[in-house]
PDB file of N, CA and C in Angstrom:
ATOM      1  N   UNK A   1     -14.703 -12.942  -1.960  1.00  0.00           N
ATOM      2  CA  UNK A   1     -14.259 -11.568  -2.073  1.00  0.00           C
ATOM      3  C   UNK A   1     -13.461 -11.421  -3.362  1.00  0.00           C
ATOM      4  N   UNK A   2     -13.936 -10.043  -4.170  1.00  0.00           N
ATOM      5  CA  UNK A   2     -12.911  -9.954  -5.484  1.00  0.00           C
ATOM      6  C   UNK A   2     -12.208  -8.855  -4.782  1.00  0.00           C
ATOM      7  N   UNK A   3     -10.924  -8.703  -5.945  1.00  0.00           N
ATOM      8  CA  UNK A   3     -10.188  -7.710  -6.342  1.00  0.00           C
ATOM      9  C   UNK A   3     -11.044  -6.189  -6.988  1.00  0.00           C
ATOM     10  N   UNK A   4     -11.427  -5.276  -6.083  1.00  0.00           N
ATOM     11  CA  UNK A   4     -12.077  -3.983  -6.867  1.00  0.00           C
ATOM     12  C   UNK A   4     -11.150  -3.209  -6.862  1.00  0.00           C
ATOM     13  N   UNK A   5     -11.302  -2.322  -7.706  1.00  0.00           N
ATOM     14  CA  UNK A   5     -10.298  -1.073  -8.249  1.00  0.00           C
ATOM     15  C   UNK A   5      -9.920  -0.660  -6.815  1.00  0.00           C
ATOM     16  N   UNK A   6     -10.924  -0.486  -5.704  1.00  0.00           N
ATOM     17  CA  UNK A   6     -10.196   0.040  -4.568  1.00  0.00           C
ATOM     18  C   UNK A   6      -9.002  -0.453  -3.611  1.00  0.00           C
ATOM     19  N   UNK A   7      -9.583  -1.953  -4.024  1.00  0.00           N
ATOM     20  CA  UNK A   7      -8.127  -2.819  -3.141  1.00  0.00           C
ATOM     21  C   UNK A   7      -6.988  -3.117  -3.698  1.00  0.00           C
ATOM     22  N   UNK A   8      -7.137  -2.680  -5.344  1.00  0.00           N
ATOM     23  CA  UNK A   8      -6.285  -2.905  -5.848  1.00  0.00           C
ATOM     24  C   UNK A   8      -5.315  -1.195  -5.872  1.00  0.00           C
ATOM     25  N   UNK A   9      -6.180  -0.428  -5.896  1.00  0.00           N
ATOM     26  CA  UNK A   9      -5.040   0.394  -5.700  1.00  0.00           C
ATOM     27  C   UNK A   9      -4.592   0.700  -4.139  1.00  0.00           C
ATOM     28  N   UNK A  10      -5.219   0.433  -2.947  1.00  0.00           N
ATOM     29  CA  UNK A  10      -4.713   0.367  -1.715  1.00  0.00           C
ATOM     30  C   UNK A  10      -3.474  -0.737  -1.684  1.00  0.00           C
ATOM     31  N   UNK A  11      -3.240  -1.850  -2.164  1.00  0.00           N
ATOM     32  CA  UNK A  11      -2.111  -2.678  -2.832  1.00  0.00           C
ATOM     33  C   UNK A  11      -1.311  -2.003  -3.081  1.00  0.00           C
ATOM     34  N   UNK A  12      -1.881  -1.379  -3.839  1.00  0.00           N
ATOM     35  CA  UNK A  12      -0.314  -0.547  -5.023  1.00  0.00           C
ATOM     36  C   UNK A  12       0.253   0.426  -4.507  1.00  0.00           C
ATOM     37  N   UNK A  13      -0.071   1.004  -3.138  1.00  0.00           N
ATOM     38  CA  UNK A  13      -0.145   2.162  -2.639  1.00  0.00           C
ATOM     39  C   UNK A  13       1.023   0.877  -1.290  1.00  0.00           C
ATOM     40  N   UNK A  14       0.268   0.182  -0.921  1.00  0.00           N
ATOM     41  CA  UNK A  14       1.127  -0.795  -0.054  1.00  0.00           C
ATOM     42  C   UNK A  14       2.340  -1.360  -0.589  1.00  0.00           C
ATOM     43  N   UNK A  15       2.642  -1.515  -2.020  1.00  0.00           N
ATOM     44  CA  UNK A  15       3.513  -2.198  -2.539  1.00  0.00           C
ATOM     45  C   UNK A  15       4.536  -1.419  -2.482  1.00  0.00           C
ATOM     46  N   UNK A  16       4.354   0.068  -2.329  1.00  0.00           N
ATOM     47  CA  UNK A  16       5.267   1.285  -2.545  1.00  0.00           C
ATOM     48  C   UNK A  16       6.322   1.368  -1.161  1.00  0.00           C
ATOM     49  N   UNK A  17       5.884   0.699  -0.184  1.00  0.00           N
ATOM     50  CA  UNK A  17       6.489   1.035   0.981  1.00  0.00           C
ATOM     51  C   UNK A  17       7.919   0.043   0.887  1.00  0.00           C
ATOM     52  N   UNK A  18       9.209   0.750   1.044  1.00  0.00           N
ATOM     53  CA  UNK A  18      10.333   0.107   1.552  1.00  0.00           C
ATOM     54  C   UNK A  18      10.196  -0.770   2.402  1.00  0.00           C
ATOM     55  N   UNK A  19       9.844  -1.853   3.024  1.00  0.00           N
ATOM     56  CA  UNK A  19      10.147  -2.773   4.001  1.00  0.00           C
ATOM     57  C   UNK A  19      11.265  -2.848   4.740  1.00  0.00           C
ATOM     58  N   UNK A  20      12.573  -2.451   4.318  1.00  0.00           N
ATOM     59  CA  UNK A  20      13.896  -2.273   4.362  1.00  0.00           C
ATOM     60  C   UNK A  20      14.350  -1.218   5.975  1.00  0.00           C
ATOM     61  N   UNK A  21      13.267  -0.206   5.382  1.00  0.00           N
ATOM     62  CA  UNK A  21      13.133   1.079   6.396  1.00  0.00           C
ATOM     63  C   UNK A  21      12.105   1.316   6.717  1.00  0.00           C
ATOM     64  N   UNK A  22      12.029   1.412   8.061  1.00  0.00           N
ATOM     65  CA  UNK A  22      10.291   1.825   8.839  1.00  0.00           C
ATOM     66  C   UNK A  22      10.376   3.159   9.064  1.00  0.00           C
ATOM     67  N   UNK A  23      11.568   4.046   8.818  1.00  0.00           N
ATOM     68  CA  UNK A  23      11.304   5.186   8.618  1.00  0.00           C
ATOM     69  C   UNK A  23      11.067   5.979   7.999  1.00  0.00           C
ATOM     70  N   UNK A  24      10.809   5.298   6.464  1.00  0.00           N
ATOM     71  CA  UNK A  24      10.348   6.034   5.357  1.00  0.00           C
ATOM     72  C   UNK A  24       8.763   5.948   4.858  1.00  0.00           C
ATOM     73  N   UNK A  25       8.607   6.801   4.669  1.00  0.00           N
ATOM     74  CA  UNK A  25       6.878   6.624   4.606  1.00  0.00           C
ATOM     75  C   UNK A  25       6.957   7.065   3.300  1.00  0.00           C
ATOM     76  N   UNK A  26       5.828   7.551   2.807  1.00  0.00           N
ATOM     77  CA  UNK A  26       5.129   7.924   1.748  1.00  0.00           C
ATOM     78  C   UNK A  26       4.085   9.360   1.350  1.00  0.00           C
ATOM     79  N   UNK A  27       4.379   9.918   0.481  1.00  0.00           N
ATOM     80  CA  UNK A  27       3.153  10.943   0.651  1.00  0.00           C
ATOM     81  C   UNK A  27       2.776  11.004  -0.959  1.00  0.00           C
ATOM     82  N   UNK A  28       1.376  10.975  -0.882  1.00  0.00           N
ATOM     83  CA  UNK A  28       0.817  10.984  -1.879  1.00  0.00           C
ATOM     84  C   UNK A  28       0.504  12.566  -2.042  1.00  0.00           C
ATOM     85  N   UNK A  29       0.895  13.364  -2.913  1.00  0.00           N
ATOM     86  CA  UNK A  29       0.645  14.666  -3.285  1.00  0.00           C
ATOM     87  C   UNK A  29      -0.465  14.997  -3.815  1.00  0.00           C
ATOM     88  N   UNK A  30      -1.358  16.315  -3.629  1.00  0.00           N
ATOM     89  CA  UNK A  30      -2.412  16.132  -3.720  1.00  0.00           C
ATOM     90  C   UNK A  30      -2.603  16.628  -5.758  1.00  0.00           C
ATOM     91  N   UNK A  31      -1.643  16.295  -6.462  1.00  0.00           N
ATOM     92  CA  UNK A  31      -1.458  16.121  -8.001  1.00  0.00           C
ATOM     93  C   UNK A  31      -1.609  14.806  -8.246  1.00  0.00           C
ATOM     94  N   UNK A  32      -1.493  14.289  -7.086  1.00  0.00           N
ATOM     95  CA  UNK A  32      -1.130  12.050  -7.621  1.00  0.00           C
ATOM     96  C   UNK A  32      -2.872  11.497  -8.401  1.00  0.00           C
ATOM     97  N   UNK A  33      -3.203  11.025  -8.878  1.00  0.00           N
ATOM     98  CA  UNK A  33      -4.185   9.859  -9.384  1.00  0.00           C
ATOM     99  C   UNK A  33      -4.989   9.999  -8.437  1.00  0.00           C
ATOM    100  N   UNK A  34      -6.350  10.621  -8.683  1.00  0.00           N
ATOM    101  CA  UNK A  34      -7.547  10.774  -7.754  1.00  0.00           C
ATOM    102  C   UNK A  34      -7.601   9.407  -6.465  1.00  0.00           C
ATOM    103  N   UNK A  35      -7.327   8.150  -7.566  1.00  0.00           N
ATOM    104  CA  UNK A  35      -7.331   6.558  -6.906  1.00  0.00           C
ATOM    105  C   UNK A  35      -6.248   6.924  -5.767  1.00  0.00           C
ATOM    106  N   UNK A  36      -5.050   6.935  -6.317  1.00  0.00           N
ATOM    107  CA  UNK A  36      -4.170   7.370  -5.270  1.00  0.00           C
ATOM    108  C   UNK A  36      -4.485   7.681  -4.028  1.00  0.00           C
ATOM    109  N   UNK A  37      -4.686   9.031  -3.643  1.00  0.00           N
ATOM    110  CA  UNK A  37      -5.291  10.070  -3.105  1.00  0.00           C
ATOM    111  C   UNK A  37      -6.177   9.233  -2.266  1.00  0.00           C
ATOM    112  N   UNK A  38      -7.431   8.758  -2.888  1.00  0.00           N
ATOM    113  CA  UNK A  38      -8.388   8.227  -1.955  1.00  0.00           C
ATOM    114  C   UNK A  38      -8.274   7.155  -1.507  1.00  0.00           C
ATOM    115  N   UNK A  39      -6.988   6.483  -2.071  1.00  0.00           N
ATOM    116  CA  UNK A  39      -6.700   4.850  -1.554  1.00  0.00           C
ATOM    117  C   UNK A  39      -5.724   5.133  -0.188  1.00  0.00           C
ATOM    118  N   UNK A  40      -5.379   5.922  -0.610  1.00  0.00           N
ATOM    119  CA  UNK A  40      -4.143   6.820   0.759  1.00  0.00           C
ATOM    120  C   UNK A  40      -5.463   7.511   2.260  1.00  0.00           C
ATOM    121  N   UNK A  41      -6.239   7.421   1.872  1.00  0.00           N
ATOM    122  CA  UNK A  41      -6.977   7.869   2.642  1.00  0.00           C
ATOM    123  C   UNK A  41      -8.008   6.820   3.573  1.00  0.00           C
ATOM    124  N   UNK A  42      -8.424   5.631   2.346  1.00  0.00           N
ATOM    125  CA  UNK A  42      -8.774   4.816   3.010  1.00  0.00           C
ATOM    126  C   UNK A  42      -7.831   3.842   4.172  1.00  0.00           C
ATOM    127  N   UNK A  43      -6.792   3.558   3.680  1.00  0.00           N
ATOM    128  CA  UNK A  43      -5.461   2.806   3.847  1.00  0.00           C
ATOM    129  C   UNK A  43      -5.446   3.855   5.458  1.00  0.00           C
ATOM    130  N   UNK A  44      -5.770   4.955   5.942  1.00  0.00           N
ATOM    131  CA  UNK A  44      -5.333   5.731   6.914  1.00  0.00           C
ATOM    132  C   UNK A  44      -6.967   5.436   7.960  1.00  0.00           C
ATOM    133  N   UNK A  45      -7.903   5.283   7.529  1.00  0.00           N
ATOM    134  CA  UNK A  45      -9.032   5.167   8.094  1.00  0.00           C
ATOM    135  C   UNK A  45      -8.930   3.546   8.721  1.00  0.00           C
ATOM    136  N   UNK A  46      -8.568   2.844   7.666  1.00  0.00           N
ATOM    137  CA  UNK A  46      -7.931   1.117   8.354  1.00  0.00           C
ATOM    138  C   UNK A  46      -6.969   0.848   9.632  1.00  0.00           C
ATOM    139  N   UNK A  47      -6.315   2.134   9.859  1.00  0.00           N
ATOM    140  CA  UNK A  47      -5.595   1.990  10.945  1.00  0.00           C
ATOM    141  C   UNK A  47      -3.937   1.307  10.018  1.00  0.00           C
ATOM    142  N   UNK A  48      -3.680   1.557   9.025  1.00  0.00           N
ATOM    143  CA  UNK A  48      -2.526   1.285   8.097  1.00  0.00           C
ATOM    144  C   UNK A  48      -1.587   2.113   8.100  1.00  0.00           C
ATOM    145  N   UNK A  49      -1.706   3.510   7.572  1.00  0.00           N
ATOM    146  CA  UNK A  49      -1.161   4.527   7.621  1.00  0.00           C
ATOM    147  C   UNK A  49      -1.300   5.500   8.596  1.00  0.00           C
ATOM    148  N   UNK A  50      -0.016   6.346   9.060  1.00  0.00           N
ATOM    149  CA  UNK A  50      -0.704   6.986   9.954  1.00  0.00           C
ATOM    150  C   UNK A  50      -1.332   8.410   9.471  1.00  0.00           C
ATOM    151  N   UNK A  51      -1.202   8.937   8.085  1.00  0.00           N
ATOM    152  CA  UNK A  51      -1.443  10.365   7.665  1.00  0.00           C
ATOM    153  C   UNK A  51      -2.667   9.725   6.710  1.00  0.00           C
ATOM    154  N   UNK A  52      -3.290  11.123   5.980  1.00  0.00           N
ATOM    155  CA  UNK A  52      -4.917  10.410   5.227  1.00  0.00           C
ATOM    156  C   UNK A  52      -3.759  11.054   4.030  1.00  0.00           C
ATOM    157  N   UNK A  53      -2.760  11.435   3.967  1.00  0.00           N
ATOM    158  CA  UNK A  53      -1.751  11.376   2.873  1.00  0.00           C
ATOM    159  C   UNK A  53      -0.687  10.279   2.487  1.00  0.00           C
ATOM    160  N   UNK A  54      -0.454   9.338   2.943  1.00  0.00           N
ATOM    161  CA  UNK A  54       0.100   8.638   3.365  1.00  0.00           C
ATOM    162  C   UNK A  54       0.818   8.555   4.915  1.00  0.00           C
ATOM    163  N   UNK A  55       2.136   8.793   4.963  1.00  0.00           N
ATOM    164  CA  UNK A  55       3.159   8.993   5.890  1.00  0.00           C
ATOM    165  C   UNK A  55       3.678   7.894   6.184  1.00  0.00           C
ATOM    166  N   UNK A  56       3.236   7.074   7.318  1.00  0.00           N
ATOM    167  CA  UNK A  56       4.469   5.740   8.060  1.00  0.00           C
ATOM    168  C   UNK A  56       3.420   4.800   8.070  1.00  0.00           C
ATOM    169  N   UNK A  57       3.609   3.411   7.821  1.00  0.00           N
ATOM    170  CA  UNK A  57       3.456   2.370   8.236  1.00  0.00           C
ATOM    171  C   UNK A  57       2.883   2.073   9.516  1.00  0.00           C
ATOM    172  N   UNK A  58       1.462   1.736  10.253  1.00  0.00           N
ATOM    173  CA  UNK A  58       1.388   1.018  11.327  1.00  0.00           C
ATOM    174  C   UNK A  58       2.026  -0.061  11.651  1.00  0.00           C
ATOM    175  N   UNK A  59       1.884  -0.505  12.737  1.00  0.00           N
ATOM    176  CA  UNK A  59       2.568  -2.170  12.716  1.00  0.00           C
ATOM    177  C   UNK A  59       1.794  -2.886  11.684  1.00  0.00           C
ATOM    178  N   UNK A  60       0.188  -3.103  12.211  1.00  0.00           N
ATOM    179  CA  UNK A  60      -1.030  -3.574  10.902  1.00  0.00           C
ATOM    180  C   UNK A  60      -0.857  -3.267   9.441  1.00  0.00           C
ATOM    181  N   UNK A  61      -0.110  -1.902   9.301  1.00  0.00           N
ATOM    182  CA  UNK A  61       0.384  -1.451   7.800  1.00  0.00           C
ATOM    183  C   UNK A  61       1.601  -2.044   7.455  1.00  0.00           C
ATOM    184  N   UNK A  62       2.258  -1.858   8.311  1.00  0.00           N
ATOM    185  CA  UNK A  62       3.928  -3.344   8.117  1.00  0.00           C
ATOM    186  C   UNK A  62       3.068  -4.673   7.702  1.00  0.00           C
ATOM    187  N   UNK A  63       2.472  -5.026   8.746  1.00  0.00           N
ATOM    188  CA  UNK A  63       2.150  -6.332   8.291  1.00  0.00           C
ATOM    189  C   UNK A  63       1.569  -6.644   6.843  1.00  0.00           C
ATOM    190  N   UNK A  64       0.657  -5.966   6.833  1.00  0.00           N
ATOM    191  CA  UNK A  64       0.030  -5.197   5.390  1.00  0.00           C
ATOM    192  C   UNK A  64       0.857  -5.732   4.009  1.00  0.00           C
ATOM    193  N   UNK A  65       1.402  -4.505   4.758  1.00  0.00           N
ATOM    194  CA  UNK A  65       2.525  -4.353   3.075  1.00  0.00           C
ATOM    195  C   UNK A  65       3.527  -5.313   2.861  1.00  0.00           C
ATOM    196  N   UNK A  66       4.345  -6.145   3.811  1.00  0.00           N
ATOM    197  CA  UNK A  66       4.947  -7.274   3.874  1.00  0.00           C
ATOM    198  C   UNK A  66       3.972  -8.379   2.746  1.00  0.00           C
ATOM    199  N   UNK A  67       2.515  -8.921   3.505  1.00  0.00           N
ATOM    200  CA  UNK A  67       1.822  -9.514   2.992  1.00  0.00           C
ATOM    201  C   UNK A  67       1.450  -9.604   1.533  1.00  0.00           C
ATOM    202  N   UNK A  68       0.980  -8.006   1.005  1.00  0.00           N
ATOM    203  CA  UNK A  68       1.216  -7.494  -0.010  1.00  0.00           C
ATOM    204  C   UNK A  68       2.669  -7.828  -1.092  1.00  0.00           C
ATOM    205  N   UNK A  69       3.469  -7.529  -0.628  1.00  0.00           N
ATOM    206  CA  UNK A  69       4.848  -7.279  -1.525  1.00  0.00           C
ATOM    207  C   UNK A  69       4.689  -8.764  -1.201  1.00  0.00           C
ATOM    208  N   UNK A  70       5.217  -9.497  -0.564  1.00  0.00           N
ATOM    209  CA  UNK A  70       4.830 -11.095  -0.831  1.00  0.00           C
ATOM    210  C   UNK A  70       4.056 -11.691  -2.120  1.00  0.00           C
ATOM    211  N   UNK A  71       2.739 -11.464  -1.802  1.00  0.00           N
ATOM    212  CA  UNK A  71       2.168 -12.106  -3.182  1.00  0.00           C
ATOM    213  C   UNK A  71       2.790 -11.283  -4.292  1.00  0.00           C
ATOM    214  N   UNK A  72       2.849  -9.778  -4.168  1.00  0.00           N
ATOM    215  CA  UNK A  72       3.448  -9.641  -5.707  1.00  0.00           C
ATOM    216  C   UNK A  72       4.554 -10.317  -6.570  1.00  0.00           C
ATOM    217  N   UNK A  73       5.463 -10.660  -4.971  1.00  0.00           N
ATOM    218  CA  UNK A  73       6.778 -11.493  -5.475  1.00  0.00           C
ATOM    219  C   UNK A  73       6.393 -12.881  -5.773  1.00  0.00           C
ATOM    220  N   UNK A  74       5.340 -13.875  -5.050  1.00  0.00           N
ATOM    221  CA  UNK A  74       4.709 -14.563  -5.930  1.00  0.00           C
ATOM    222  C   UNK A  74       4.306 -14.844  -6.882  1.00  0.00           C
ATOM    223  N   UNK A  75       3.591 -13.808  -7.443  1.00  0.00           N
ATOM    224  CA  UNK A  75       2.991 -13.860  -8.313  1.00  0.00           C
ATOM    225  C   UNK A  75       3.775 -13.813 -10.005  1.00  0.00           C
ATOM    226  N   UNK A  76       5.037 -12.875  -9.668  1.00  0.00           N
ATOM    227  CA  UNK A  76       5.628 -12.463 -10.628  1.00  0.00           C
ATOM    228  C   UNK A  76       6.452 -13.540 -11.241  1.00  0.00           C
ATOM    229  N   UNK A  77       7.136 -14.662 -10.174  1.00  0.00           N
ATOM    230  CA  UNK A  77       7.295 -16.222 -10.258  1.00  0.00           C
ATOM    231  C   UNK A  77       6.810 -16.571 -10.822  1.00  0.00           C
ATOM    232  N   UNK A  78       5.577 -17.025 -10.491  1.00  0.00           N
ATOM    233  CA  UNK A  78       4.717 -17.643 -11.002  1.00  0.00           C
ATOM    234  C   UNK A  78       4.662 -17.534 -12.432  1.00  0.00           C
ATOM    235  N   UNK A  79       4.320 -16.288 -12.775  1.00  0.00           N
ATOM    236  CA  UNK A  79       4.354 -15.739 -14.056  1.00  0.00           C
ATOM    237  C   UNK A  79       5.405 -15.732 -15.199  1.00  0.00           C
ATOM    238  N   UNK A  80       6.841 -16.604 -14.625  1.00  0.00           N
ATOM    239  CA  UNK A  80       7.932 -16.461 -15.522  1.00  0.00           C
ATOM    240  C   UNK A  80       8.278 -18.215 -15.375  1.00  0.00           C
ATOM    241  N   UNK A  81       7.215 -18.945 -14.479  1.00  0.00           N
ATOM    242  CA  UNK A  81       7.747 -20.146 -14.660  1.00  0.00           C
ATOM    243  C   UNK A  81       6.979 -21.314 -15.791  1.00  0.00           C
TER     244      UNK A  81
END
């Protein structure tokens, strides 16, 4: 499996979420980056999000985005060592 523009912006869309607070969600406005928009939509069809705009975190979308923000913090290590 690669990295396509779509998983990569469903990522970036996951990376956005506070972990901190499960009560803050997200809304992608319908001005945001077409990618945006439709990555927010797929991300809601996965059972991730609960709005096809964003909104809250599923548990599966917690887990998600945890997983997510993980490797980024990996990665960024990685990248300075």
């Amino acid at each position: 499996m690669t990295f396509t523009p779509d998983l990569v912006a469903e990522l970036e869309l996951l990376a956005l979420f506070n972990l901190g607070n499960t009560q803050e969600g997200l809304k992608v406005h319908h001005v945001a980056a077409p990618e945006a928009i439709a990555a927010a939509k797929r991300l809601h069809d996965k059972g991730l999000v609960t709005q096809t705009d964003g909104g809250y975190l599923t548990s599966l979308g917690l887990e998600a985005a945890e997983h997510a923000q993980s490797l980024l913090t990996i990665l960024k290590v990685s990248e300075t060592a």
